[in-house]
N, C-alpha and C. Protein backbone atom coordinates (compact mmCIF):
# COMPACT_ATOMS: atom_id res chain seq x y z
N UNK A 1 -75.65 -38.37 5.68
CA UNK A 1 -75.38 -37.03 6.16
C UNK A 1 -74.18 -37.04 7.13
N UNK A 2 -74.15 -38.00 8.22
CA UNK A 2 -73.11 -37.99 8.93
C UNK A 2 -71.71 -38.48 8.10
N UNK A 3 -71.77 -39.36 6.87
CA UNK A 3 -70.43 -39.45 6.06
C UNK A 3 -70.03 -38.17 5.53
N UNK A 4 -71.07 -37.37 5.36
CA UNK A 4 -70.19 -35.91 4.81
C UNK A 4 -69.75 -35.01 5.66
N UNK A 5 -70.43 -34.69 7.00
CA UNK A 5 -69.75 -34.47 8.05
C UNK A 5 -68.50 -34.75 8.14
N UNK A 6 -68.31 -35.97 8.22
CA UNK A 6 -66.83 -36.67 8.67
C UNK A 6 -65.80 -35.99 7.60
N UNK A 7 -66.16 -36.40 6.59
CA UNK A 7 -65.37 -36.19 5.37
C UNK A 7 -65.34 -34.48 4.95
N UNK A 8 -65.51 -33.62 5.54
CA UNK A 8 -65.46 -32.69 5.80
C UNK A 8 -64.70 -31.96 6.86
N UNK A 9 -64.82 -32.46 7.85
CA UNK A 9 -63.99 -32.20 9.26
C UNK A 9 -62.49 -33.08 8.99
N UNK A 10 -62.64 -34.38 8.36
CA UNK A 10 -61.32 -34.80 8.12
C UNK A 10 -60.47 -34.02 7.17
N UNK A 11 -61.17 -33.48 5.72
CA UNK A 11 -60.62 -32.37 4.47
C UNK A 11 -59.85 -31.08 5.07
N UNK A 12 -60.03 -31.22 6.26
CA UNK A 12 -59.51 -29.50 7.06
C UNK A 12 -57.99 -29.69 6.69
N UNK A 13 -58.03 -30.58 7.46
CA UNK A 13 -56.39 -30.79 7.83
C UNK A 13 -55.00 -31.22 6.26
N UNK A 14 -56.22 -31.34 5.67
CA UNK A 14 -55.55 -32.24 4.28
C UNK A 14 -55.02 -31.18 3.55
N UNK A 15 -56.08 -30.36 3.53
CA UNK A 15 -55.94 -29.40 2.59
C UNK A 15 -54.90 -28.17 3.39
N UNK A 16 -54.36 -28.39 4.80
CA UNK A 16 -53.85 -27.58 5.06
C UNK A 16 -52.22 -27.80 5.16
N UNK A 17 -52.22 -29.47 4.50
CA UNK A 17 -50.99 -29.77 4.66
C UNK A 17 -50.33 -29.41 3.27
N UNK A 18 -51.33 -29.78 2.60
CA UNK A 18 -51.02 -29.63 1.01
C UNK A 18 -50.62 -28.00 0.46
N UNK A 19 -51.33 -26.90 1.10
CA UNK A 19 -51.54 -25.75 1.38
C UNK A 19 -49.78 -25.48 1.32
N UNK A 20 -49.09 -26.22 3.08
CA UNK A 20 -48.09 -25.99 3.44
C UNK A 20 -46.96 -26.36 2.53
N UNK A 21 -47.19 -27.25 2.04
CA UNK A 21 -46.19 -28.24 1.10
C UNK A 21 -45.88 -27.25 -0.23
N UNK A 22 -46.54 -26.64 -0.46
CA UNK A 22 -46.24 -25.53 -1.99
C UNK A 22 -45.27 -24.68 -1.85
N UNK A 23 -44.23 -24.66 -2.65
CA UNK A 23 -43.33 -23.17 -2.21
C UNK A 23 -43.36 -22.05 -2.19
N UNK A 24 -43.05 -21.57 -1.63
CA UNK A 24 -43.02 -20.46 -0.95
C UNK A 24 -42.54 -19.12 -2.47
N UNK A 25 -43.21 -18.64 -3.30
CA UNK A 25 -42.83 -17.49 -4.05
C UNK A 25 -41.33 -16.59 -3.33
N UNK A 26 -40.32 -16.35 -4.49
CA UNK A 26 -39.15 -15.84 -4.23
C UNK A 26 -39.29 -14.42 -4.24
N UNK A 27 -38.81 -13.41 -3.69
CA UNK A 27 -38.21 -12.08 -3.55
C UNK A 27 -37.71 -11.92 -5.21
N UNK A 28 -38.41 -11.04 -5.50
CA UNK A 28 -38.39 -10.47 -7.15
C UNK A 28 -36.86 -10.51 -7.32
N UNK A 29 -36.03 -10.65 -8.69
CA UNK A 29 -34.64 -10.41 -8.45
C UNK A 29 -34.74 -8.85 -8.93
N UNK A 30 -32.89 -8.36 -8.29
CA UNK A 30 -33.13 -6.85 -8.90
C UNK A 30 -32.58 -6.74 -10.00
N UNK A 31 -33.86 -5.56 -10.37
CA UNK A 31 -33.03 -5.03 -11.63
C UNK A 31 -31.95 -4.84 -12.20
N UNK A 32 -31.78 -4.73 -13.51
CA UNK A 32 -30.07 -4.85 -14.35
C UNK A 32 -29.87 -3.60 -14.13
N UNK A 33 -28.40 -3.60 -13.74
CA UNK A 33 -28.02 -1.93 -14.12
C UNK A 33 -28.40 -1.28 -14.93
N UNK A 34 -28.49 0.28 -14.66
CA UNK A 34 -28.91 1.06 -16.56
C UNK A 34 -27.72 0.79 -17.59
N UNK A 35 -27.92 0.83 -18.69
CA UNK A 35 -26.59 0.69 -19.48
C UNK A 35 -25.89 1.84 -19.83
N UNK A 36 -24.90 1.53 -20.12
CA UNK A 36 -23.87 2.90 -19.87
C UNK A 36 -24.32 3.53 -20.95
N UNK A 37 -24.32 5.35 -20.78
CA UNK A 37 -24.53 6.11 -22.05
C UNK A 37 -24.00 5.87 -23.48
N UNK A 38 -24.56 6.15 -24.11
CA UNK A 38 -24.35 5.90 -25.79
C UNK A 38 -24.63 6.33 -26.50
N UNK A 39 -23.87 6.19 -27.64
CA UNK A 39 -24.97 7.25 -28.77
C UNK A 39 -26.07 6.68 -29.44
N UNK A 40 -26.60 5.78 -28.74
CA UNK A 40 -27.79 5.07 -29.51
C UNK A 40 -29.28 6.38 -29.11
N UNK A 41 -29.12 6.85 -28.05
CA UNK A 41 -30.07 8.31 -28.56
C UNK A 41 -29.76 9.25 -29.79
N UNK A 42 -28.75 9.14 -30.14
CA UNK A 42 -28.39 10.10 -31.34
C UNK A 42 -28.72 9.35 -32.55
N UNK A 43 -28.25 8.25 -32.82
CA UNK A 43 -28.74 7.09 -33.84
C UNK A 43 -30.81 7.64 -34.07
N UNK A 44 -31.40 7.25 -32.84
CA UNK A 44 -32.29 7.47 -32.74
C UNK A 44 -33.22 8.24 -33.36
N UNK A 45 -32.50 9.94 -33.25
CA UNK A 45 -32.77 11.13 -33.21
C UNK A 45 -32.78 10.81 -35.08
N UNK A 46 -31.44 10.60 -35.63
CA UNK A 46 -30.95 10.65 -36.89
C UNK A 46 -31.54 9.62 -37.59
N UNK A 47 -32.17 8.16 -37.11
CA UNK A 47 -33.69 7.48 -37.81
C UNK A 47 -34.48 8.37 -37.80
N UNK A 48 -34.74 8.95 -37.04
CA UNK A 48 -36.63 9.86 -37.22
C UNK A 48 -36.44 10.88 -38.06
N UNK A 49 -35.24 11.68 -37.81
CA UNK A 49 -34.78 12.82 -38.82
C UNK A 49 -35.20 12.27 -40.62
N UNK A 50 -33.98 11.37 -40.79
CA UNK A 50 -34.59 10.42 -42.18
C UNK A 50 -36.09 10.37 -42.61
N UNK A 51 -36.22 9.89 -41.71
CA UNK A 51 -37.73 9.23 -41.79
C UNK A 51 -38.62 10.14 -42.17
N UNK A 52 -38.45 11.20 -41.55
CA UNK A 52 -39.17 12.66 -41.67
C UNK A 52 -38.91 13.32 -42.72
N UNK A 53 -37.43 13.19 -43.30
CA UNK A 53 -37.05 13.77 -44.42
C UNK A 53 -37.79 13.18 -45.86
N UNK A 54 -37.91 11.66 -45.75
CA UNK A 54 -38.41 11.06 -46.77
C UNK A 54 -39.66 11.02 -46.75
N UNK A 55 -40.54 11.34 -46.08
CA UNK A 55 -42.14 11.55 -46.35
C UNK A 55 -42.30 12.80 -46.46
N UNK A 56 -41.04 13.91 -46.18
CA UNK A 56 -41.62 14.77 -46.45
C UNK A 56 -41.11 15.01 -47.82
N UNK A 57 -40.62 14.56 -48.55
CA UNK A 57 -39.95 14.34 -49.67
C UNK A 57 -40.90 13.65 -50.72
N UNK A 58 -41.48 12.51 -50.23
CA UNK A 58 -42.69 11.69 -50.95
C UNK A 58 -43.64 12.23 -51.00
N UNK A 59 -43.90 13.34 -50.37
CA UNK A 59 -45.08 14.50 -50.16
C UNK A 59 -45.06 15.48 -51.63
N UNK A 60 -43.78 16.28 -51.19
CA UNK A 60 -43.54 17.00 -52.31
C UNK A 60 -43.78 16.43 -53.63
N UNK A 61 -43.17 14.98 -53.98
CA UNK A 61 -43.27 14.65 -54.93
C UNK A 61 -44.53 14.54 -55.40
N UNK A 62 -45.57 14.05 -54.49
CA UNK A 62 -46.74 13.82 -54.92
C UNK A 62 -47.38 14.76 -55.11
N UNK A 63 -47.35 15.97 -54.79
CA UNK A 63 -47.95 17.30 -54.59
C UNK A 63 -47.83 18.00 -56.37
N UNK A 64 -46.43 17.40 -56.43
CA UNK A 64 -46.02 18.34 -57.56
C UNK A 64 -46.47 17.26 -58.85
N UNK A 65 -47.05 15.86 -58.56
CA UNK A 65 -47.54 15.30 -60.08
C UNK A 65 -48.84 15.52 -59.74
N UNK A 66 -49.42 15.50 -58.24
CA UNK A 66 -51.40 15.94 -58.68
C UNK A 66 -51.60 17.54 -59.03
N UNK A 67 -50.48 18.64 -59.09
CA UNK A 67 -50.30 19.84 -60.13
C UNK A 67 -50.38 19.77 -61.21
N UNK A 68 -49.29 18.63 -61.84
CA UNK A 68 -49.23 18.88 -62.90
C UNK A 68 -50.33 17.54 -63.75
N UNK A 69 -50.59 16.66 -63.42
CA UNK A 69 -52.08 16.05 -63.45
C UNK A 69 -53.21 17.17 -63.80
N UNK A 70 -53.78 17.78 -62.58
CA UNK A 70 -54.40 18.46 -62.69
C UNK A 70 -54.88 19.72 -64.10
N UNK A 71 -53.11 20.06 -64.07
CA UNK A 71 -53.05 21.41 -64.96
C UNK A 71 -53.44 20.17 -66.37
N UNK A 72 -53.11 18.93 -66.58
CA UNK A 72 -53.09 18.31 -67.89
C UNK A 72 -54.69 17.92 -68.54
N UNK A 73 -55.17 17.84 -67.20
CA UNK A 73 -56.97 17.33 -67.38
C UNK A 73 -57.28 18.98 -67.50
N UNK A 74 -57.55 19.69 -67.17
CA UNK A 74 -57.55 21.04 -67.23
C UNK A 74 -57.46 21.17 -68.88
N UNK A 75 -56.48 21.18 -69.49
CA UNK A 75 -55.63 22.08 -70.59
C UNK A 75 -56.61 20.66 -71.42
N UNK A 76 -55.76 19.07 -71.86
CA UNK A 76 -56.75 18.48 -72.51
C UNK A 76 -58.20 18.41 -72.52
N UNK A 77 -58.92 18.88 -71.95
CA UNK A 77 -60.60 18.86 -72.08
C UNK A 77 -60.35 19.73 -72.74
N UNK A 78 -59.74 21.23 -72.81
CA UNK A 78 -60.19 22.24 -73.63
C UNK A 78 -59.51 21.93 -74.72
N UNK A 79 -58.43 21.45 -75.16
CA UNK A 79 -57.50 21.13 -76.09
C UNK A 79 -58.77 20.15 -76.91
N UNK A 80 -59.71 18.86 -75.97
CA UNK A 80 -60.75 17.84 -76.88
C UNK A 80 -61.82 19.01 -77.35
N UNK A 81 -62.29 20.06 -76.93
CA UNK A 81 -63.17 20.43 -76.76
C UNK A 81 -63.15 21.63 -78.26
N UNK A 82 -61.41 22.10 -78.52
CA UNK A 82 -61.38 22.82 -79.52
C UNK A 82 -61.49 21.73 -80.87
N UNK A 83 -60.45 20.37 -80.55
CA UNK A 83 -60.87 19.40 -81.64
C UNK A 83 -61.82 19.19 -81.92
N UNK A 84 -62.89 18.65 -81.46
CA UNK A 84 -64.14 18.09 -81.49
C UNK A 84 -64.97 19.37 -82.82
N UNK A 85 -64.78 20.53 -82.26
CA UNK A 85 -65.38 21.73 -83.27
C UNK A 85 -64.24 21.96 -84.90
N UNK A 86 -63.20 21.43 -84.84
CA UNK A 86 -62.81 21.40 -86.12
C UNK A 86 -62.94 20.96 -87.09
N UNK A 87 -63.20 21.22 -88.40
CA UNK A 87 -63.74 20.59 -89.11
C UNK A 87 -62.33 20.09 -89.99
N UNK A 88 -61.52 20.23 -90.05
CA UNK A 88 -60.41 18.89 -90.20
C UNK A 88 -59.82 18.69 -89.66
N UNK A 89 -59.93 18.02 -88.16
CA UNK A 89 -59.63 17.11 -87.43
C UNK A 89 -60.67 15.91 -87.27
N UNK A 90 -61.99 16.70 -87.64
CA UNK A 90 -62.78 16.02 -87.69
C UNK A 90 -63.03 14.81 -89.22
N UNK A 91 -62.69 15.63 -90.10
CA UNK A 91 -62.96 14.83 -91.32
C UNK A 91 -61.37 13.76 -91.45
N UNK A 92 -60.68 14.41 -91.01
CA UNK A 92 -59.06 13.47 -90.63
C UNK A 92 -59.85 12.14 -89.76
N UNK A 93 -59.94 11.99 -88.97
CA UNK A 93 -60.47 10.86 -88.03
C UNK A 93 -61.77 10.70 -87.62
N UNK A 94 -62.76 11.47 -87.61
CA UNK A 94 -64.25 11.18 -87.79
C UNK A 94 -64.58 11.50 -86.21
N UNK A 95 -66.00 11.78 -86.28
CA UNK A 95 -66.09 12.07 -84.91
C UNK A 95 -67.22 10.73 -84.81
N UNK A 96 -67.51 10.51 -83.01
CA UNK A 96 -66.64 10.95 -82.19
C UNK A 96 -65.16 11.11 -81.83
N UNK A 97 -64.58 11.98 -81.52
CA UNK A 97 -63.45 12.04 -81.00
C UNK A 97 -63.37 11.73 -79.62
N UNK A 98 -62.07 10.43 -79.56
CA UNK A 98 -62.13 9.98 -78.01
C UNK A 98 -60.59 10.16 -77.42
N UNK A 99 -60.42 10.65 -76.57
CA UNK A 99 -58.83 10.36 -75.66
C UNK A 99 -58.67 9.71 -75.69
N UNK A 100 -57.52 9.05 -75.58
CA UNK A 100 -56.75 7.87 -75.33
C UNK A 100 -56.15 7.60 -73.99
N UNK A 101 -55.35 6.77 -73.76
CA UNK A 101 -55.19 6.41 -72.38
C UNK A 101 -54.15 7.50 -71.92
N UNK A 102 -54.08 7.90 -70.89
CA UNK A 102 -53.56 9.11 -70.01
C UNK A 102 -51.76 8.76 -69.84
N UNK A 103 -51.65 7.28 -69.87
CA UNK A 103 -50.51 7.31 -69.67
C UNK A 103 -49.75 7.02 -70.62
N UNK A 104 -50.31 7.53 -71.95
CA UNK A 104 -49.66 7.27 -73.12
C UNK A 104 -49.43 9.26 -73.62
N UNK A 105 -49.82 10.12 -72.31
CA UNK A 105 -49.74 11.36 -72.58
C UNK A 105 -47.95 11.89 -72.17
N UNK A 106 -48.09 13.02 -72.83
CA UNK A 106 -46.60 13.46 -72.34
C UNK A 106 -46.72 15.03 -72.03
N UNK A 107 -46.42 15.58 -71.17
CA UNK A 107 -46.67 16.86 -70.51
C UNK A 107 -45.19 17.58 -69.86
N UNK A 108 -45.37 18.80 -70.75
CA UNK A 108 -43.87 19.49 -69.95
C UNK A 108 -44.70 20.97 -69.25
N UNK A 109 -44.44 21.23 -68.24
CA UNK A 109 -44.77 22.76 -67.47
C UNK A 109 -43.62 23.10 -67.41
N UNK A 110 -43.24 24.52 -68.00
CA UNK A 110 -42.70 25.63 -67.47
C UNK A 110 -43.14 26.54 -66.57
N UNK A 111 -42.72 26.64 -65.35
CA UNK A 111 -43.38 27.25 -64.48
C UNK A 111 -43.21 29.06 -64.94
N UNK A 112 -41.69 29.35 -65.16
CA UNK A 112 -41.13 30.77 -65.30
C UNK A 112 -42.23 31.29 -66.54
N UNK A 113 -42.49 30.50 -67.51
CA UNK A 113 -43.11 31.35 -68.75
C UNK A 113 -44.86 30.82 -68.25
N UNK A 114 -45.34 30.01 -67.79
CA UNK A 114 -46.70 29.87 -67.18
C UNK A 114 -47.23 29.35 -68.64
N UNK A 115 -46.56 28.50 -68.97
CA UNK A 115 -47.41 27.71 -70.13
C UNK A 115 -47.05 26.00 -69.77
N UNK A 116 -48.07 25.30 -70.58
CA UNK A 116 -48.03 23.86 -70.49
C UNK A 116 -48.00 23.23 -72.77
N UNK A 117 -46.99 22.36 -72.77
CA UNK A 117 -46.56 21.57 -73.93
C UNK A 117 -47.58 20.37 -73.72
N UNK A 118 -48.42 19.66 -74.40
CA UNK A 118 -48.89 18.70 -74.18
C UNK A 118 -49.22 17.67 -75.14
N UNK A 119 -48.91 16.54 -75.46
CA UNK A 119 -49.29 15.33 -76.45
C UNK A 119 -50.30 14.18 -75.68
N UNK A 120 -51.08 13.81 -76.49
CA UNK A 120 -51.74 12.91 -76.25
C UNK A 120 -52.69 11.75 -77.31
N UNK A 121 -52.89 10.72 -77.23
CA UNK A 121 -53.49 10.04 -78.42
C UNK A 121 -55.05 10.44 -78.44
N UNK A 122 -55.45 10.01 -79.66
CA UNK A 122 -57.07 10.82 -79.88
C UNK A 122 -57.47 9.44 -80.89
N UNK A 123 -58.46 9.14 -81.12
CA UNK A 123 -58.75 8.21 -81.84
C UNK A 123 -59.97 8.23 -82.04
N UNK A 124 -60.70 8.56 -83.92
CA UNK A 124 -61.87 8.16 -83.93
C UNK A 124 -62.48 7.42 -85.05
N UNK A 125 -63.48 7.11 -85.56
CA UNK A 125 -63.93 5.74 -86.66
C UNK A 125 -63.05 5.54 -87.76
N UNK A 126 -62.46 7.06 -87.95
CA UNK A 126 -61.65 6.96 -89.12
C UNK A 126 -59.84 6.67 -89.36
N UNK A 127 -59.61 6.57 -87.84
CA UNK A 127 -57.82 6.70 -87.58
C UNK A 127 -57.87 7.50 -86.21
N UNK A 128 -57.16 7.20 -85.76
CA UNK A 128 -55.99 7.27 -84.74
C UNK A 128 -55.27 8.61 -84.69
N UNK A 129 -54.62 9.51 -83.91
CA UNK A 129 -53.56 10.26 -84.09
C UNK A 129 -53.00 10.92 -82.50
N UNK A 130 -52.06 11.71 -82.86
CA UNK A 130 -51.52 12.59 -81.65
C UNK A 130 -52.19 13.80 -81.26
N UNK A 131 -52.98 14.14 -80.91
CA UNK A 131 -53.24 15.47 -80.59
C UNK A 131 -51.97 16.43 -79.77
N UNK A 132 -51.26 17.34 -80.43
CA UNK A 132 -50.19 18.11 -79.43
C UNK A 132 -50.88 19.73 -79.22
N UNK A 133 -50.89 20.02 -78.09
CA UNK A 133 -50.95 21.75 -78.20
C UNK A 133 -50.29 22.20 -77.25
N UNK A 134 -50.38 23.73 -77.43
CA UNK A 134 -49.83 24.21 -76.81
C UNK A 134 -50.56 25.49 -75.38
N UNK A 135 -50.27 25.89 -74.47
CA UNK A 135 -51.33 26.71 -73.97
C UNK A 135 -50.49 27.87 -72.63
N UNK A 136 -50.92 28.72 -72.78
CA UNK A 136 -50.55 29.68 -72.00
C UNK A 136 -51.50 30.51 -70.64
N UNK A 137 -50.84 30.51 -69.58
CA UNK A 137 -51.84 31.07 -68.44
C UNK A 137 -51.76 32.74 -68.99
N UNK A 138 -52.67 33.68 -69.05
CA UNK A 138 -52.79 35.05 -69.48
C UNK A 138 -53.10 35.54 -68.53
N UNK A 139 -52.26 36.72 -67.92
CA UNK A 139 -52.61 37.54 -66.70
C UNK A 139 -52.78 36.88 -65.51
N UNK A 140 -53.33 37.07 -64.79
CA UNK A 140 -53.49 36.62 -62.99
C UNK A 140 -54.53 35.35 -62.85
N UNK A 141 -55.33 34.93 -64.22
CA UNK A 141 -56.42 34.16 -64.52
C UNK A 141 -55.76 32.66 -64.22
N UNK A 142 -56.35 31.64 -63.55
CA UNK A 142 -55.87 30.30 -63.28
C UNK A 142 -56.14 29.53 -64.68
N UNK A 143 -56.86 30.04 -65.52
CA UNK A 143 -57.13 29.53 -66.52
C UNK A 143 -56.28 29.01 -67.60
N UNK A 144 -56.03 28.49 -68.28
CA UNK A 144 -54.96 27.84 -69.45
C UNK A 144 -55.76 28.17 -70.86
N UNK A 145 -55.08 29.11 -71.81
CA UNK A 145 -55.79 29.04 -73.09
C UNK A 145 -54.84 28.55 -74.04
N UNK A 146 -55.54 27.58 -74.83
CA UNK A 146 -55.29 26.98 -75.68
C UNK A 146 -55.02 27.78 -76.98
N UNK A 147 -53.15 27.89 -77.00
CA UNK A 147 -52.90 28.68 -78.28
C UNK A 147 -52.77 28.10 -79.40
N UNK A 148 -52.40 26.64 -79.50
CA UNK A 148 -51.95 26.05 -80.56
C UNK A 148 -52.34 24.99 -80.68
N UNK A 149 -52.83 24.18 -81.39
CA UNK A 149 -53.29 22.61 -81.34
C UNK A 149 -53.56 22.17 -82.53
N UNK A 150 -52.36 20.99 -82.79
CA UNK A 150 -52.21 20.18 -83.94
C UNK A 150 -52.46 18.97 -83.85
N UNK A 151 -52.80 17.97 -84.75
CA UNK A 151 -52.92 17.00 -84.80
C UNK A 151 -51.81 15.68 -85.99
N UNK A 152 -51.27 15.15 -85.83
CA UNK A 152 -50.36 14.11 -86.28
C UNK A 152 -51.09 12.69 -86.48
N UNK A 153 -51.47 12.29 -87.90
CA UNK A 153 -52.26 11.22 -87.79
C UNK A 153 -51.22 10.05 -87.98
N UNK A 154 -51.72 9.08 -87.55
CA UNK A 154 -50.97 7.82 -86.81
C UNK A 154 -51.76 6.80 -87.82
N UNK A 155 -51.14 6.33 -88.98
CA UNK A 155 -51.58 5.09 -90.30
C UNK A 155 -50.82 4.53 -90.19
N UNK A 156 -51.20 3.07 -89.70
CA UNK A 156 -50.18 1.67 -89.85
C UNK A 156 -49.05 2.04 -88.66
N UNK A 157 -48.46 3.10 -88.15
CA UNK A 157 -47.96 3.22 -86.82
C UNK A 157 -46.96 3.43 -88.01
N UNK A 158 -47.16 4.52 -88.67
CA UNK A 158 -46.37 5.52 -89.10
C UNK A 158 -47.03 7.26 -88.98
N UNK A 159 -46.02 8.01 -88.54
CA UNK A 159 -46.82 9.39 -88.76
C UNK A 159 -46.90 10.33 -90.20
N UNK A 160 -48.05 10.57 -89.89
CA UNK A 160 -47.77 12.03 -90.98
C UNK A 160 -46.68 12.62 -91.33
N UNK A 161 -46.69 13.08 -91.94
CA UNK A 161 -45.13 15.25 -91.79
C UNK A 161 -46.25 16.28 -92.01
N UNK A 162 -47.77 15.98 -92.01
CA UNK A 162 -48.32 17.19 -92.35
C UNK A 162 -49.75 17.10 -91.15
N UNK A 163 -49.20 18.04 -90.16
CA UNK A 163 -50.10 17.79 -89.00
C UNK A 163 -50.90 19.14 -89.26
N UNK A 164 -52.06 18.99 -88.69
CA UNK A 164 -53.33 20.13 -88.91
C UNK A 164 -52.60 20.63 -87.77
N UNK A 165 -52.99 22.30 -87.98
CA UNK A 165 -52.57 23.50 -86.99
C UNK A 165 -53.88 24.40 -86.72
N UNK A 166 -54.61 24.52 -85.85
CA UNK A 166 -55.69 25.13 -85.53
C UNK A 166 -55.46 26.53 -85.05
């Protein structure tokens, strides 16, 4: 007990030399001048401008293919829906009648005349073909009616010249 005493009362002084011996932290330096005006705020201004221009640009674009997407699933269901009830389109390729892949479709909108052009593949037990029609918005109705719809059968990945007209 009395060795830790000692060695305790002796630690005072040790630790106060060691304490002293550390340097002393410096006075912060000063700050850099501001830098001289520039047009790097205008640069600035004219990145974000861009930036803003092109999403709002990538916007539009996207806006205007989930329209015309939309109007195409729209118009083809009723376009499958008149096939499916024909009875030679049906005996042409057999039912069921199935769509084909979407990105093998081709779609034109005229906005001024409010109609949609549309092709797409159709395929059933008996052959393959194009389904094309045609369809018009009537009056104030959001609806699309299906005025015209032919079919082009597709043998050996040659077409017809004599497409059914419904």
């Amino acid at each position: 007990l009395a060795a830790r005493r000692h060695a305790a009362s002796t630690s005072g002084p040790l630790l106060l030399r060691r304490l002293s011996a550390q340097p002393k932290p410096k006075a912060p330096a000063p700050s850099p001048p501001p830098p001289p005006p520039s047009d790097e705020g205008a640069a600035a201004w004219a990145r974000r401008a861009a930036a803003l221009s092109l999403l709002g640009l990538t916007g539009a674009v996207a806006a205007s293919a989930f329209s015309d997407l939309s109007v195409f699933l729209s118009c083809s269901s009723q376009a499958m829906e008149k096939a499916t009830k024909n009875k030679q389109v049906a005996s042409a390729i057999g039912e069921p009648i199935t769509r084909g892949p979407w990105y093998s479709a081709s779609i034109a909108v005229n906005r001024a005349r409010r109609s949609v052009s549309c092709t797409f593949p159709v395929s059933g037990p008996q052959g393959d073909g194009l389904l094309k029609f045609k369809a018009v918005r009537l009056g104030g109705v959001c609806r699309l009616t299906v005025l015209r719809l032919s079919l082009v059968l597709t043998m050996q990945h040659q077409y017809s010249h004599n497409p059914f007209t419904m």
